[in-house]
N, C-alpha and C. Protein backbone atom coordinates (compact mmCIF):
# COMPACT_ATOMS: atom_id res chain seq x y z
N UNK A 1 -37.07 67.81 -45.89
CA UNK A 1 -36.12 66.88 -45.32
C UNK A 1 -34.79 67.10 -46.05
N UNK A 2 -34.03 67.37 -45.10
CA UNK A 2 -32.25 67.72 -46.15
C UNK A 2 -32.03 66.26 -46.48
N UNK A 3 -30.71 66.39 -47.32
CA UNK A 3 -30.11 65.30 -47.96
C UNK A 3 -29.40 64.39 -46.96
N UNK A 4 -28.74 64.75 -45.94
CA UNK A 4 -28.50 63.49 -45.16
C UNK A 4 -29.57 62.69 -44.47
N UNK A 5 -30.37 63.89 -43.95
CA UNK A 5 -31.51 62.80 -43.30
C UNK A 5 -32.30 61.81 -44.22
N UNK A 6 -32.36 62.20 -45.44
CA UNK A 6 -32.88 61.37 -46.55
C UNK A 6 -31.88 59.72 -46.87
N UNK A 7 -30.83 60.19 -46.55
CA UNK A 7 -29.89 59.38 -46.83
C UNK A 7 -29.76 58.27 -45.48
N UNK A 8 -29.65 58.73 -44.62
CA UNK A 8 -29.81 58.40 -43.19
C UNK A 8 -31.14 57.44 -43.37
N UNK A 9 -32.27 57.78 -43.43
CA UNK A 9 -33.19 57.10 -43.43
C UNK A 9 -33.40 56.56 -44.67
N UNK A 10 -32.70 56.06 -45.81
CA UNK A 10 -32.62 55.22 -46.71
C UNK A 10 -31.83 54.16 -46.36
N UNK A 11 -30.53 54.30 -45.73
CA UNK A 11 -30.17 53.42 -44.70
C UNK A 11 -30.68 52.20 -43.95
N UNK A 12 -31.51 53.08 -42.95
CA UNK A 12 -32.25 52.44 -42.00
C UNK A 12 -33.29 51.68 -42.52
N UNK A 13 -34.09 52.16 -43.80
CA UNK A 13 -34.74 51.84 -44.63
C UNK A 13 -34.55 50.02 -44.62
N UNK A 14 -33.17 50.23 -45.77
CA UNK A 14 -32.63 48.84 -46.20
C UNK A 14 -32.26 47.82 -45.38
N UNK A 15 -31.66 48.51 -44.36
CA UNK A 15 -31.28 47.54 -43.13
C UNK A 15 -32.23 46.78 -42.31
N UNK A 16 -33.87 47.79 -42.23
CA UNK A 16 -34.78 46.91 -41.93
C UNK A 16 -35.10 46.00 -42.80
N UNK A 17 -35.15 46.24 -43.80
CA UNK A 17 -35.97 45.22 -45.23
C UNK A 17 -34.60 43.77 -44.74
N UNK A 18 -33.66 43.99 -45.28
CA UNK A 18 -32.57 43.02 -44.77
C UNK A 18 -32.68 42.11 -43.46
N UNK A 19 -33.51 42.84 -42.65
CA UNK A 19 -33.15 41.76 -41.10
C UNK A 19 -34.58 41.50 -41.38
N UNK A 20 -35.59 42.17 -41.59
CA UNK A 20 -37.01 41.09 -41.85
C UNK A 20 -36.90 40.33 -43.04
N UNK A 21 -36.11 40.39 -44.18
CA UNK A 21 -36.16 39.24 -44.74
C UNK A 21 -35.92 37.68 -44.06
N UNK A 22 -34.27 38.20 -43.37
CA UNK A 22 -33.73 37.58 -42.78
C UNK A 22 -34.60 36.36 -41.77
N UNK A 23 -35.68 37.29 -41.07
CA UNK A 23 -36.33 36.74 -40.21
C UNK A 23 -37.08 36.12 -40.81
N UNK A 24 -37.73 36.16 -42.17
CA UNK A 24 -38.69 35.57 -42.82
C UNK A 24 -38.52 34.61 -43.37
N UNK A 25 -37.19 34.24 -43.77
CA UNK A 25 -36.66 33.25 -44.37
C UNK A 25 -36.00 32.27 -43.24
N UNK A 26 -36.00 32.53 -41.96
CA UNK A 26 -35.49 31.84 -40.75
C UNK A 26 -37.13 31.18 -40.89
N UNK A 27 -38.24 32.17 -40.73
CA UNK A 27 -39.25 31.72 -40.42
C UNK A 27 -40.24 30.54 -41.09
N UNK A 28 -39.73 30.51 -42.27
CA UNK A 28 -40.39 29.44 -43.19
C UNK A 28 -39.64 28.33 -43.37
N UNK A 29 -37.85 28.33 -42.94
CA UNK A 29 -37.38 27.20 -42.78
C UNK A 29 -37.60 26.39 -41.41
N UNK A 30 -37.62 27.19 -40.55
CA UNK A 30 -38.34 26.60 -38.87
C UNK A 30 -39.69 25.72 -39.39
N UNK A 31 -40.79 26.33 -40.08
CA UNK A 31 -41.39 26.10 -40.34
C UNK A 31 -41.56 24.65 -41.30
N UNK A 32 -40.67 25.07 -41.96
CA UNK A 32 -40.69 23.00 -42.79
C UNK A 32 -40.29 22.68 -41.84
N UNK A 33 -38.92 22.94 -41.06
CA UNK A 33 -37.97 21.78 -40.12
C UNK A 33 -39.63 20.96 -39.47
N UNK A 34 -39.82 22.18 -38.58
CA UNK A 34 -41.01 21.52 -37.65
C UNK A 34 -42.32 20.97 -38.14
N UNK A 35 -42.64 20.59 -39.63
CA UNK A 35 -43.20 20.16 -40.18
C UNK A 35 -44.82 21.32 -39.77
N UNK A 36 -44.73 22.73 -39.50
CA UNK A 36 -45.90 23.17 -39.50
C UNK A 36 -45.87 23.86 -40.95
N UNK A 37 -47.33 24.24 -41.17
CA UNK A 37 -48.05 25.17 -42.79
C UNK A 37 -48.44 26.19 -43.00
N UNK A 38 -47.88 26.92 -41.58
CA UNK A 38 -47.99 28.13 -41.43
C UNK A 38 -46.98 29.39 -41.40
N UNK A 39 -45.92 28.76 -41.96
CA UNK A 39 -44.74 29.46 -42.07
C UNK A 39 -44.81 30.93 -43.39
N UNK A 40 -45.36 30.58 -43.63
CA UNK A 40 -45.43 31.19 -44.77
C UNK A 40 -46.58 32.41 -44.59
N UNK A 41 -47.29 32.38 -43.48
CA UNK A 41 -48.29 33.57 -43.24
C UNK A 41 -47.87 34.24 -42.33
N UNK A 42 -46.72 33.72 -40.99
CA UNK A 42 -45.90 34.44 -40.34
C UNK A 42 -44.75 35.37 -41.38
N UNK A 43 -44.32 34.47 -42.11
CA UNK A 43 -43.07 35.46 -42.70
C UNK A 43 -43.67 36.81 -43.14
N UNK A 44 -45.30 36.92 -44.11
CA UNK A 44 -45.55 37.86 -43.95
C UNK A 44 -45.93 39.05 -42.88
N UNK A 45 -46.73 38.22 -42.01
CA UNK A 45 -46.35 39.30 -41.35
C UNK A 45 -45.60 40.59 -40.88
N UNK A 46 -44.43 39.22 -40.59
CA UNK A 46 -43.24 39.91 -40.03
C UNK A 46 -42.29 41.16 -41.04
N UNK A 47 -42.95 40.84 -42.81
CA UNK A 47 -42.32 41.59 -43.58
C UNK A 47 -43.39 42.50 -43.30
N UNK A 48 -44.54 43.06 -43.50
CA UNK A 48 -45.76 43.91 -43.30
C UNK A 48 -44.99 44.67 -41.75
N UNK A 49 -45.15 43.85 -40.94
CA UNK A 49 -44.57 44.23 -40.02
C UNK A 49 -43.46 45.71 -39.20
N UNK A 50 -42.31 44.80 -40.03
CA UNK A 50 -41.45 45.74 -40.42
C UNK A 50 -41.13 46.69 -41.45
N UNK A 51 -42.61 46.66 -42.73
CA UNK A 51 -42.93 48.03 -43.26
C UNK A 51 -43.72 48.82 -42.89
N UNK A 52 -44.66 48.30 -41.82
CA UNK A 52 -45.75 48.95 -41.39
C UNK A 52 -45.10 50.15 -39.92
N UNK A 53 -43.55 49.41 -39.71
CA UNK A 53 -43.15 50.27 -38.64
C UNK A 53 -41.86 51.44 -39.07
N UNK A 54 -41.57 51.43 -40.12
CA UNK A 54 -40.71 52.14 -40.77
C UNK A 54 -41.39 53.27 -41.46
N UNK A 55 -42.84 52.83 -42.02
CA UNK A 55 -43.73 54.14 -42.50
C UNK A 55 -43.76 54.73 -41.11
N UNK A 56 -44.34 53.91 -39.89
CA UNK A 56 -44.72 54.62 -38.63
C UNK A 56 -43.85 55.49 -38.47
N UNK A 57 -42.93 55.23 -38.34
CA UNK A 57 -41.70 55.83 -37.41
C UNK A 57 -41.22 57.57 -39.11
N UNK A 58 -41.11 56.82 -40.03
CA UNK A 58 -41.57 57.97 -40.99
C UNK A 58 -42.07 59.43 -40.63
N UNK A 59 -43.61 58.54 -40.63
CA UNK A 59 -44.57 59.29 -40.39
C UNK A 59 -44.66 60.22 -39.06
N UNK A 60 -44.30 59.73 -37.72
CA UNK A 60 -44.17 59.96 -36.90
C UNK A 60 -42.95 61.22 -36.81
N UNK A 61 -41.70 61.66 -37.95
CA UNK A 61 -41.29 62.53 -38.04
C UNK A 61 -41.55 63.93 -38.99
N UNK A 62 -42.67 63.19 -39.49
CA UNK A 62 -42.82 64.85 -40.37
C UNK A 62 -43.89 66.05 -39.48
């Protein structure tokens, strides 16, 4: 893998980690607002989620 594509996909990398945090931390405050106790097993997900699709997509290029 050359150095931009490394770079390129370190990028994309962070920017996912950033918007699934994002979502995860939307997700556990929804979660008190609406008084449910499950906020906190969605957020993972959604972080698993969006590492489980960034290896994919990885993986899917070598």
């Amino acid at each position: 893998m050359d150095r931009t594509l490394r770079r390129l996909l370190g990028a994309f990398t962070a920017l996912t980690l950033v918007v699934h945090l994002v979502l995860a931390t939307l997700l556990v405050a929804h979660a008190r607002y609406t008084g449910r106790d499950d906020g906190a097993k969605w957020a993972l997900a959604t972080l698993c989620g969006g590492l489980f699709g960034v290896a994919g997509y990885v993986r899917a290029g070598d």
